[in-house]
C-alpha atoms as a PDB file:
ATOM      1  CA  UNK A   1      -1.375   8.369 -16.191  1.00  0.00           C
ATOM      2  CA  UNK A   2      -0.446   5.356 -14.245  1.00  0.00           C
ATOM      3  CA  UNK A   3       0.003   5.830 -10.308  1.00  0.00           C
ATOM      4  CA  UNK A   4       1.713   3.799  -7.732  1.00  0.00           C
ATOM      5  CA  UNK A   5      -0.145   3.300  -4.990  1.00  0.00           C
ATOM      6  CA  UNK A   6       2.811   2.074  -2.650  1.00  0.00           C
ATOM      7  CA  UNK A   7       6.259   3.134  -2.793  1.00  0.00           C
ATOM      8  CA  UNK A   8       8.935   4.138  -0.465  1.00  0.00           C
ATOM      9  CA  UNK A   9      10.239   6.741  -2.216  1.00  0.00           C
ATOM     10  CA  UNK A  10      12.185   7.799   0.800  1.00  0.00           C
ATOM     11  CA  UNK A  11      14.168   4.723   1.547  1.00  0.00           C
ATOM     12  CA  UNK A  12      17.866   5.071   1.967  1.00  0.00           C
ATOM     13  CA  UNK A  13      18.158   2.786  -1.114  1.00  0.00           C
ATOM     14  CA  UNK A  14      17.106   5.385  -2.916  1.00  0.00           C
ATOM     15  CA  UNK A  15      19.530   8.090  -1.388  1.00  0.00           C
ATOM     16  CA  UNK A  16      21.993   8.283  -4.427  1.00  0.00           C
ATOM     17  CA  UNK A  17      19.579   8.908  -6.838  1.00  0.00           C
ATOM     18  CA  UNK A  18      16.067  10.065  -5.579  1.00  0.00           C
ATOM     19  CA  UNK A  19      15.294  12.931  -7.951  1.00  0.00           C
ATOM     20  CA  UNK A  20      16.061  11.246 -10.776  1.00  0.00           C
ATOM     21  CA  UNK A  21      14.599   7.827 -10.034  1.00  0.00           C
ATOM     22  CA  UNK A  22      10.981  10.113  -9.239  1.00  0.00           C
ATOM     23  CA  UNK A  23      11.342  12.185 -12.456  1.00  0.00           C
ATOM     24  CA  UNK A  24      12.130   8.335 -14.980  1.00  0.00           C
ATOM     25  CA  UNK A  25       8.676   6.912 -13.063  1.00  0.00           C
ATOM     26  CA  UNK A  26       6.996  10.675 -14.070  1.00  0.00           C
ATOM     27  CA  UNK A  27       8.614  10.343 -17.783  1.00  0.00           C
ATOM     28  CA  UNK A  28       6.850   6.684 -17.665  1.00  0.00           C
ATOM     29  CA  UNK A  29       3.673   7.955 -16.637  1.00  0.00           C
ATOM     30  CA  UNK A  30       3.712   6.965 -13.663  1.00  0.00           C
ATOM     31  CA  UNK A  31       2.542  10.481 -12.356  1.00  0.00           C
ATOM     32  CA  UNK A  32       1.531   9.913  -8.495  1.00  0.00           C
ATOM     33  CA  UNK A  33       3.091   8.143  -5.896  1.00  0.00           C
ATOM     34  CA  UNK A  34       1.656   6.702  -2.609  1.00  0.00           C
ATOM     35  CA  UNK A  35       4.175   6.830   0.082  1.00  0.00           C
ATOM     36  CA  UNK A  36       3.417   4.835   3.662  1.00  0.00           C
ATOM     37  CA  UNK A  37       4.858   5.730   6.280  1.00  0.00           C
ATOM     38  CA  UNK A  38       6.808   3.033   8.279  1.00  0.00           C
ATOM     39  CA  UNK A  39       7.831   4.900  11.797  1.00  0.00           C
ATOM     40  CA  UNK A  40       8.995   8.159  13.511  1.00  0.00           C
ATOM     41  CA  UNK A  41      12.798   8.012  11.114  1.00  0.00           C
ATOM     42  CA  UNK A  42      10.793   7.789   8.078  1.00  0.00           C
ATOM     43  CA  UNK A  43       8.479  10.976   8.555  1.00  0.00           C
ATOM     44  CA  UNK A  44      10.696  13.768   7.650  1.00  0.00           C
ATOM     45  CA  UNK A  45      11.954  12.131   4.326  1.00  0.00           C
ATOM     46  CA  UNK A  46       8.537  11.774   3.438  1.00  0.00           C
ATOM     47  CA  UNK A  47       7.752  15.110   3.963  1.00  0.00           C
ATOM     48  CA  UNK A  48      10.729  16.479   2.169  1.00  0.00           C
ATOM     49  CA  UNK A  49       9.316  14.730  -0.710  1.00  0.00           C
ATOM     50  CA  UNK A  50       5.863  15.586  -0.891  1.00  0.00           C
ATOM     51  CA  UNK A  51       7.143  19.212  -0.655  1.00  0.00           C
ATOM     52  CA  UNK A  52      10.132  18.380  -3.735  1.00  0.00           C
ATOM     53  CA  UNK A  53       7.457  17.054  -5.958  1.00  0.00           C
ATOM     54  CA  UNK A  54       3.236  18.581  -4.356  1.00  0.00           C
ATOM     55  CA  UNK A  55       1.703  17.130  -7.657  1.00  0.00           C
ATOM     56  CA  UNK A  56       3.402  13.424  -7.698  1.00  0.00           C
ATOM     57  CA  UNK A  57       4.168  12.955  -4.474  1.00  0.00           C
ATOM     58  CA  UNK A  58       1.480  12.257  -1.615  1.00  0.00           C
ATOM     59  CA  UNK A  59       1.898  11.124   2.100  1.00  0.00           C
ATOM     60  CA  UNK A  60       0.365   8.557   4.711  1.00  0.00           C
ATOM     61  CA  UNK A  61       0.754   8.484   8.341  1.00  0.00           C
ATOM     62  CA  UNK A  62       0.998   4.809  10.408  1.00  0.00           C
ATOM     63  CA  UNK A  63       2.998   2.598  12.014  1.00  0.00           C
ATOM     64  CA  UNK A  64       4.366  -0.554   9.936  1.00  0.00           C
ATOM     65  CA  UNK A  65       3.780  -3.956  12.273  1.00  0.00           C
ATOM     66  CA  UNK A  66       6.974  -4.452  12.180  1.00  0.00           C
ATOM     67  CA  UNK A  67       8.093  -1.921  13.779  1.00  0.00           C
ATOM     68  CA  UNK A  68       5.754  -2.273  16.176  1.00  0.00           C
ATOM     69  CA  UNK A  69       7.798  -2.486  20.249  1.00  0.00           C
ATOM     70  CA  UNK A  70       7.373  -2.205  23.445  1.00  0.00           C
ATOM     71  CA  UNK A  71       7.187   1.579  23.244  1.00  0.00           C
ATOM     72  CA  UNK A  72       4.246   1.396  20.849  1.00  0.00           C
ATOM     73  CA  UNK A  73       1.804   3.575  22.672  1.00  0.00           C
ATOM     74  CA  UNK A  74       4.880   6.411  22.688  1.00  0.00           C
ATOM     75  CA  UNK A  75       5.029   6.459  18.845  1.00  0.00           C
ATOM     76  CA  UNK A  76       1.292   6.179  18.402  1.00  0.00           C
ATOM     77  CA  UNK A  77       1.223   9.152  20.191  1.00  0.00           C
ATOM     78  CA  UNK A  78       3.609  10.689  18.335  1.00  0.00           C
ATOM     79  CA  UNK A  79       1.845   9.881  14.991  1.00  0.00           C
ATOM     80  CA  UNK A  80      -1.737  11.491  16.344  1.00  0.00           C
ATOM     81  CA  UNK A  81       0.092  14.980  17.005  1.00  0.00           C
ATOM     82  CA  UNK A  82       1.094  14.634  12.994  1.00  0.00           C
ATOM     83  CA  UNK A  83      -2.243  13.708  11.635  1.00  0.00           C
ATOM     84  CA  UNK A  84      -3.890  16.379  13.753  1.00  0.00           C
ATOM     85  CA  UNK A  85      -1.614  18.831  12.372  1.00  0.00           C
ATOM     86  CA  UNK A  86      -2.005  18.130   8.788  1.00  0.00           C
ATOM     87  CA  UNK A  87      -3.619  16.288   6.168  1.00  0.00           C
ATOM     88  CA  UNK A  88      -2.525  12.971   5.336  1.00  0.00           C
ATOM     89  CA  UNK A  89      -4.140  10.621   2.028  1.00  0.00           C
ATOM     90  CA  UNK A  90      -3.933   7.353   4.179  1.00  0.00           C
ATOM     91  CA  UNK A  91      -3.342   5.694   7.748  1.00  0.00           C
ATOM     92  CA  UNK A  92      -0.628   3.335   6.300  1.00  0.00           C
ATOM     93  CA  UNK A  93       0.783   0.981   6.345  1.00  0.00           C
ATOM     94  CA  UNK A  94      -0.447  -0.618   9.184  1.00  0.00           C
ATOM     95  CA  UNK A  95      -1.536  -4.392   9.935  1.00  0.00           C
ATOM     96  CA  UNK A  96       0.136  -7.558  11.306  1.00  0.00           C
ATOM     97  CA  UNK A  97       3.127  -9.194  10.517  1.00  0.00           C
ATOM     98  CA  UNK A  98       3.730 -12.637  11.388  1.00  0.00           C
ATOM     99  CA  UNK A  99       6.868 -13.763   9.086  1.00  0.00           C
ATOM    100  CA  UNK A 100       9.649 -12.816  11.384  1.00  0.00           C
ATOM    101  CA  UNK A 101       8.321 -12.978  15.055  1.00  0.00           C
ATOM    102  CA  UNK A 102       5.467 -13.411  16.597  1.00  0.00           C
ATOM    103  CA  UNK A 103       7.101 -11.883  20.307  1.00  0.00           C
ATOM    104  CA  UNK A 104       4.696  -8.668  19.778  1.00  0.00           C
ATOM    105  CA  UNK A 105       1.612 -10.095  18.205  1.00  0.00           C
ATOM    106  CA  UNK A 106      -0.830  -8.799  21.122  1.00  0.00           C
ATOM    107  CA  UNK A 107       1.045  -5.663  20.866  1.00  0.00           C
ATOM    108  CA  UNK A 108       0.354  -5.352  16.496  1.00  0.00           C
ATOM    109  CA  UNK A 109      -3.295  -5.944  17.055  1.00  0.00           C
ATOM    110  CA  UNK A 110      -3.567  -3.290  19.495  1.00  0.00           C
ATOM    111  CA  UNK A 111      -2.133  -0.871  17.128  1.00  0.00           C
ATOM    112  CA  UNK A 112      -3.734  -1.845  14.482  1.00  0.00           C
ATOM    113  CA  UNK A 113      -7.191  -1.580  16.229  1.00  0.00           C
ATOM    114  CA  UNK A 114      -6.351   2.153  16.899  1.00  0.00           C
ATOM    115  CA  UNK A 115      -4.993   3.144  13.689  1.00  0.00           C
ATOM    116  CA  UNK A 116      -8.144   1.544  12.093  1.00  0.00           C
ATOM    117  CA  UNK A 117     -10.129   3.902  14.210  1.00  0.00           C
ATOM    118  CA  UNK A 118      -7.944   7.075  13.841  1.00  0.00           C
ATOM    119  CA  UNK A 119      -8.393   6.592   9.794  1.00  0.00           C
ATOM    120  CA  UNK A 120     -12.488   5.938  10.852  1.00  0.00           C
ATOM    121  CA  UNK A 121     -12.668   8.998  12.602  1.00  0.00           C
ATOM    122  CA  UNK A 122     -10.412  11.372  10.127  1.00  0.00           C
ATOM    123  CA  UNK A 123     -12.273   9.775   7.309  1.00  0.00           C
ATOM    124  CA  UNK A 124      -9.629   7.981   5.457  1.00  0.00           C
ATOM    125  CA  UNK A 125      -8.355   4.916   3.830  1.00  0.00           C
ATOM    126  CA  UNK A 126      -5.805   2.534   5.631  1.00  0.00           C
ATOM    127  CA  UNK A 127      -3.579   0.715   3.303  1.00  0.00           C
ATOM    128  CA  UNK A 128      -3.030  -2.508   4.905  1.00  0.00           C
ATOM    129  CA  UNK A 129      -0.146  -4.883   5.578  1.00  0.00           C
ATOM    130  CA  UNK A 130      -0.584  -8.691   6.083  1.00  0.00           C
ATOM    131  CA  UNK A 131       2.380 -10.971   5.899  1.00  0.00           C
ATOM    132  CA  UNK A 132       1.500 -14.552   7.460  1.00  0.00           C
ATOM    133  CA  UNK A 133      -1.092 -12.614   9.543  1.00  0.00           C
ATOM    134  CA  UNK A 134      -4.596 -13.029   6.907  1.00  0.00           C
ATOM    135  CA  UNK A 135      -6.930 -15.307   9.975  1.00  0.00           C
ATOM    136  CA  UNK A 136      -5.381 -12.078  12.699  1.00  0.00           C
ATOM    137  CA  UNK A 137      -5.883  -9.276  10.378  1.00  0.00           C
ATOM    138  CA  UNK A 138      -9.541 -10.771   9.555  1.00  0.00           C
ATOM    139  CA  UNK A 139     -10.313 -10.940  13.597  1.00  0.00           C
ATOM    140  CA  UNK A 140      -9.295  -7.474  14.239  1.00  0.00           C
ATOM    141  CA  UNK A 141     -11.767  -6.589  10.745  1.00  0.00           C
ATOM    142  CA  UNK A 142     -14.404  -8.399  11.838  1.00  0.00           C
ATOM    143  CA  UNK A 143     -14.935  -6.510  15.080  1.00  0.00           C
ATOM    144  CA  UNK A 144     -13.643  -3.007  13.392  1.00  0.00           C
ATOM    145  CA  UNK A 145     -15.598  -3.186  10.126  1.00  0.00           C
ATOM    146  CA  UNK A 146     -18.363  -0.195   9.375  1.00  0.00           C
ATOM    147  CA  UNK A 147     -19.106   2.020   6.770  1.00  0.00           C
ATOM    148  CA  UNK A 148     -16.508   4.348   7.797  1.00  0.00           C
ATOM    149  CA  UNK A 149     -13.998   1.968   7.259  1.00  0.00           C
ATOM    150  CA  UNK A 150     -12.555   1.445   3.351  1.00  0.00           C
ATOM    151  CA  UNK A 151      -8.656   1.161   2.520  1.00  0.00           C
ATOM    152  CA  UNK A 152      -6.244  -1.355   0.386  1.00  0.00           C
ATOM    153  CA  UNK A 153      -4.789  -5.122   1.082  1.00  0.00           C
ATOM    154  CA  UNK A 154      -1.303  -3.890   0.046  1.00  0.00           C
ATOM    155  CA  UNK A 155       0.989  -6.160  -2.255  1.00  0.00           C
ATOM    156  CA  UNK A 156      -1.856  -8.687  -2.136  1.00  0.00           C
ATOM    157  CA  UNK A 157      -0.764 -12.602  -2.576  1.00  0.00           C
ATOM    158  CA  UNK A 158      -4.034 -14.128  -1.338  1.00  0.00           C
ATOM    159  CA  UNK A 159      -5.810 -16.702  -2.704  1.00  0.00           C
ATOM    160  CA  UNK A 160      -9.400 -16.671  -3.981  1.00  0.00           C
ATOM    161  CA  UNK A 161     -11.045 -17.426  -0.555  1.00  0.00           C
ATOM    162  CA  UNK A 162      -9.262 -14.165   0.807  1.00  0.00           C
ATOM    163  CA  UNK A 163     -10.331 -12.143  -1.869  1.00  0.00           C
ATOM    164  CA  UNK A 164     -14.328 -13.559  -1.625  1.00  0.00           C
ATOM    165  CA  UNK A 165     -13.599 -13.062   2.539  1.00  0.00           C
ATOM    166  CA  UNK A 166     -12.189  -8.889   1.836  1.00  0.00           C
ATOM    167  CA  UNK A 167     -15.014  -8.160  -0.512  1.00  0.00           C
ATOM    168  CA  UNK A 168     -17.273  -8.829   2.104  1.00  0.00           C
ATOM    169  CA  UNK A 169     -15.954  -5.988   4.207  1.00  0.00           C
ATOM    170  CA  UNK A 170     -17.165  -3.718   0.973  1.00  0.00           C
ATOM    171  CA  UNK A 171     -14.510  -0.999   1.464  1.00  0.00           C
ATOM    172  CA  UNK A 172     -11.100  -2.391   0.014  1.00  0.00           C
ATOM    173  CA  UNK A 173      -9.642  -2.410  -2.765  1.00  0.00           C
ATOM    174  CA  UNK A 174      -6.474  -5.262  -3.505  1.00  0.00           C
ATOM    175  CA  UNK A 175      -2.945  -3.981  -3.999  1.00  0.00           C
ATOM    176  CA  UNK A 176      -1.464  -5.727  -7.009  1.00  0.00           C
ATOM    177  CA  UNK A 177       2.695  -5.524  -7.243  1.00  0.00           C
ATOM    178  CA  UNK A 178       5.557  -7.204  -8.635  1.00  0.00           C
ATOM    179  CA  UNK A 179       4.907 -10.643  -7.476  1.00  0.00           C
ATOM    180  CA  UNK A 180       2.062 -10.969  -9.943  1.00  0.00           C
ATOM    181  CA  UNK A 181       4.716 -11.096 -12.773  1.00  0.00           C
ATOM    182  CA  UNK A 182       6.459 -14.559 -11.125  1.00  0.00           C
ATOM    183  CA  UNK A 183       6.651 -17.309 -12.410  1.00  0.00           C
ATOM    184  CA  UNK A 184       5.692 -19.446  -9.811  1.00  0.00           C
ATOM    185  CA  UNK A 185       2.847 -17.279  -8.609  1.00  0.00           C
ATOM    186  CA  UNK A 186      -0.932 -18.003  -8.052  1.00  0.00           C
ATOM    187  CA  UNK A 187      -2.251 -14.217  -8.142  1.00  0.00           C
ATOM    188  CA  UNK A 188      -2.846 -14.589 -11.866  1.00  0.00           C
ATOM    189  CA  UNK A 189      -5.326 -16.831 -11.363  1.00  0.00           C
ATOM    190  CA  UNK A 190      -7.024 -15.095  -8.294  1.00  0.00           C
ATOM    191  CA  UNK A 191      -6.565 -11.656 -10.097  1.00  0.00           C
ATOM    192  CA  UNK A 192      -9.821 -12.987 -12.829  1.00  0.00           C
ATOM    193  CA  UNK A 193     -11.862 -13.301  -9.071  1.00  0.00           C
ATOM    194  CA  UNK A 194     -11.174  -9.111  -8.203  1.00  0.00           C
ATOM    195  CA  UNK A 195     -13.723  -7.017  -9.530  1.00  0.00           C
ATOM    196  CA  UNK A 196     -12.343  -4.192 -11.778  1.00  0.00           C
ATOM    197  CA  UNK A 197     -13.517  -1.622  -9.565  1.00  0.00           C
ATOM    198  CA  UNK A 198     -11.125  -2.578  -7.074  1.00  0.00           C
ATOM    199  CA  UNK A 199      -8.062  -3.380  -8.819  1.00  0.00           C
ATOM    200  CA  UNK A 200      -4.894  -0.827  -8.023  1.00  0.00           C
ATOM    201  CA  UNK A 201      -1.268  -1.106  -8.827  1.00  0.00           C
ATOM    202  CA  UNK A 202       1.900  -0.702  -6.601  1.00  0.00           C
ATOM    203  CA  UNK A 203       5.182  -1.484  -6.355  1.00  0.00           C
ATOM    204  CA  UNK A 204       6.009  -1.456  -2.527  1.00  0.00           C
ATOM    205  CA  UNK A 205       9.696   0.268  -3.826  1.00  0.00           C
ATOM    206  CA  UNK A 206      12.441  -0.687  -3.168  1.00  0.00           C
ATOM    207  CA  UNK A 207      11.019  -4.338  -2.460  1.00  0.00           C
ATOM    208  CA  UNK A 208       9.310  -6.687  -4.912  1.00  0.00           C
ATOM    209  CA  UNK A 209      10.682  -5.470  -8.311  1.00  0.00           C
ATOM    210  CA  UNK A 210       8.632  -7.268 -11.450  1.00  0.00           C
ATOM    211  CA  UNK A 211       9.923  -9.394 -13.784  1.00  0.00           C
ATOM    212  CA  UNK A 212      12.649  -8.673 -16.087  1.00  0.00           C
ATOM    213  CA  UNK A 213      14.176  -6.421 -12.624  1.00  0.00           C
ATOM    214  CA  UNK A 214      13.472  -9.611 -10.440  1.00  0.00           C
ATOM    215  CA  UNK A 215      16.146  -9.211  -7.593  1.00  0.00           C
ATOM    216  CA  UNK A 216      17.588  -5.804  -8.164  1.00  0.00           C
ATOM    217  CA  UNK A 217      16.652  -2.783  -6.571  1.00  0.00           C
ATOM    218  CA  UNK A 218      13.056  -1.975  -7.250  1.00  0.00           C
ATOM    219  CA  UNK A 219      11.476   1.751  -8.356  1.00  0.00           C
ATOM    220  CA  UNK A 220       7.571   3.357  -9.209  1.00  0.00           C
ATOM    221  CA  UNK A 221       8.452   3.692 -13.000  1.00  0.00           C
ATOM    222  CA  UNK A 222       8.637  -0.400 -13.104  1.00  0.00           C
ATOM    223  CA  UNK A 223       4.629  -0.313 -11.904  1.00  0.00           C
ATOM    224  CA  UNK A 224       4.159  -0.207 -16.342  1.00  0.00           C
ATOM    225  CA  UNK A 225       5.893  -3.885 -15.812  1.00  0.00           C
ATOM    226  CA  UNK A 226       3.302  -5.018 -13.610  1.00  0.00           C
ATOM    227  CA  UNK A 227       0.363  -3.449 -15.591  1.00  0.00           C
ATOM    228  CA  UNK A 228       1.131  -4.960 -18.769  1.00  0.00           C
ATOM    229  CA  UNK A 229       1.503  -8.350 -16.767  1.00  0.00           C
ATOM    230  CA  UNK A 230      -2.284  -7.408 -15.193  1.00  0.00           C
ATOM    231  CA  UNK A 231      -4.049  -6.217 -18.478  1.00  0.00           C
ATOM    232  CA  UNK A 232      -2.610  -9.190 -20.149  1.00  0.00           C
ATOM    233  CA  UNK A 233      -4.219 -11.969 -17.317  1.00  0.00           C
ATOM    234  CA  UNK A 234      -7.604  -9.931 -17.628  1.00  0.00           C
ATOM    235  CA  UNK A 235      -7.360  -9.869 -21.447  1.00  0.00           C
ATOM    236  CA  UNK A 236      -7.570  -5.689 -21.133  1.00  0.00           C
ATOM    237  CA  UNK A 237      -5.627  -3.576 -23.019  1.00  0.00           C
ATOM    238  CA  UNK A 238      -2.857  -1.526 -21.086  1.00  0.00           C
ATOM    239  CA  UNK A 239      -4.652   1.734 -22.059  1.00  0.00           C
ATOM    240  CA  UNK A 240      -7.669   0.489 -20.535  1.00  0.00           C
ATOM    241  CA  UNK A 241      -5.924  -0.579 -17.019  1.00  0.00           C
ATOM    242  CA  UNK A 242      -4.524   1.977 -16.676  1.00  0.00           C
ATOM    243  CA  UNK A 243      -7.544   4.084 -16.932  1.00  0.00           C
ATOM    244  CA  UNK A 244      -9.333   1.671 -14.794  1.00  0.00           C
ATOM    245  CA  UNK A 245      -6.850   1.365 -11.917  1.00  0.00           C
ATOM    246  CA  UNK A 246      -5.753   4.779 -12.158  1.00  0.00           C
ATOM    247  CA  UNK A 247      -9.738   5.883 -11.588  1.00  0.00           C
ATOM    248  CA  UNK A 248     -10.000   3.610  -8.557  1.00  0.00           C
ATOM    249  CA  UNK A 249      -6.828   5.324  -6.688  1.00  0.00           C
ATOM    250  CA  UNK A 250      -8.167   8.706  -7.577  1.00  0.00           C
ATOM    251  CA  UNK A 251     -11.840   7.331  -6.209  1.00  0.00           C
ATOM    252  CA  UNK A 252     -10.426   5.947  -3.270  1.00  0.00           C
ATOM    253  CA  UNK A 253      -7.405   8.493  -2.008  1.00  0.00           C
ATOM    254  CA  UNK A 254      -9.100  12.123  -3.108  1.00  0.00           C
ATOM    255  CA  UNK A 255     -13.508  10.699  -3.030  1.00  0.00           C
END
């Protein structure tokens, strides 16, 4: 069983042919399916899916940075009345995101720092997004960082001083997607610096798709593209990585 331990699986690209694009990544093996949430609109599709498919399916609650406003603090609120309600496997995605605008930075950090603390106190992973934002995201760890606190660098692109840097925080685990499988990417190279143990795979669906689907619409059943890209830069079989990673998922989302 391979599982993907990022994918939007609710996305309105997906709207003509959901079922069937869950059931080819379960006929791949790609059994389970980590879905962040991204704001209050994506909630309910989430939910309908986790209740469509209980065994393959599997929700997180957060805010994504970029959706981060100046009503914040409203849809924080909004999110705490879900996760008190019901169980969630994650406080995701949640981080900073720098690429498009920097107008709400203060604003990201802020709810980042309390979504760190709800997934502290509800004893959780956060699955963690950092786009332009790695010396921000570090500051906010650095003052947030316990034993409580253990999650994933989602679609990590780092280099190998980020990786030495997130090990130090013990908890997390490195998202590895699509990217890894371009040509002009370094994560190849960093991959040999992640320990096994904290190795996962994703595909961050409907973004990001591997090579040969480079461009066109992403899906969980390509996450086999990106393993065989993996196990081949560690010199592991795919069998093997995909026992590894899928043990780590299972370690970290159900401990």
């Amino acid at each position: 069983m391979f599982i993907d331990t990022h994918t939007h699986l609710y996305s309105e690209q997906f709207d003509e042919d959901r079922t069937a694009m869950i059931q080819r990544a379960i006929a791949a093996g790609v059994e389970r399916m980590y879905m962040p949430n991204i704001d209050l609109n994506s909630i309910e599709g989430m939910h309908a899916l986790e209740k469509q498919f209980p065994e393959n399916c599997f929700a997180m609650m957060g805010l994504h940075p970029c959706s981060v406003d100046a009503n914040w603090e409203l849809v924080l609120a909004k999110m705490k009345l879900f996760l008190e309600k019901r169980p969630y496997v994650a406080v995701g995605e949640i981080g900073i995101d720098l690429y498009w605008d920097k107008t709400f930075l203060e604003e990201q950090k802020e709810v980042f720092r309390t979504q760190i603390n709800w997934a502290k106190e509800l004893q959780i992973p956060i699955v963690i997004h950092a786009r332009d934002s790695f010396p921000e995201i570090y500051e906010v760890l650095d003052q947030e960082n316990d034993e409580r606190l253990k999650g994933i660098f989602h679609c990590f692109t780092g280099n190998e001083q980020d990786v030495q840097k997130i090990l130090d925080y013990q908890g997390f685990s490195f998202g590895i997607g699509g990217v890894v499988t371009y040509k002009k990417s370094d994560l190849p190279e960093t991959l040999k610096h992640i320990p096994l143990d904290k190795l996962l795979l994703e595909t961050d669906a409907p973004y990001l798709a591997p090579t040969p689907f480079r461009g066109k619409r992403n899906e969980s059943a390509y996450v086999v593209h990106t393993a065989e890209k993996v196990a081949e830069m560690l010199g592991l079989s795919l069998n093997k990585l995909k026992e590894i990673t899928t043990k780590n998922a299972m370690g970290l989302f159900h401990p």
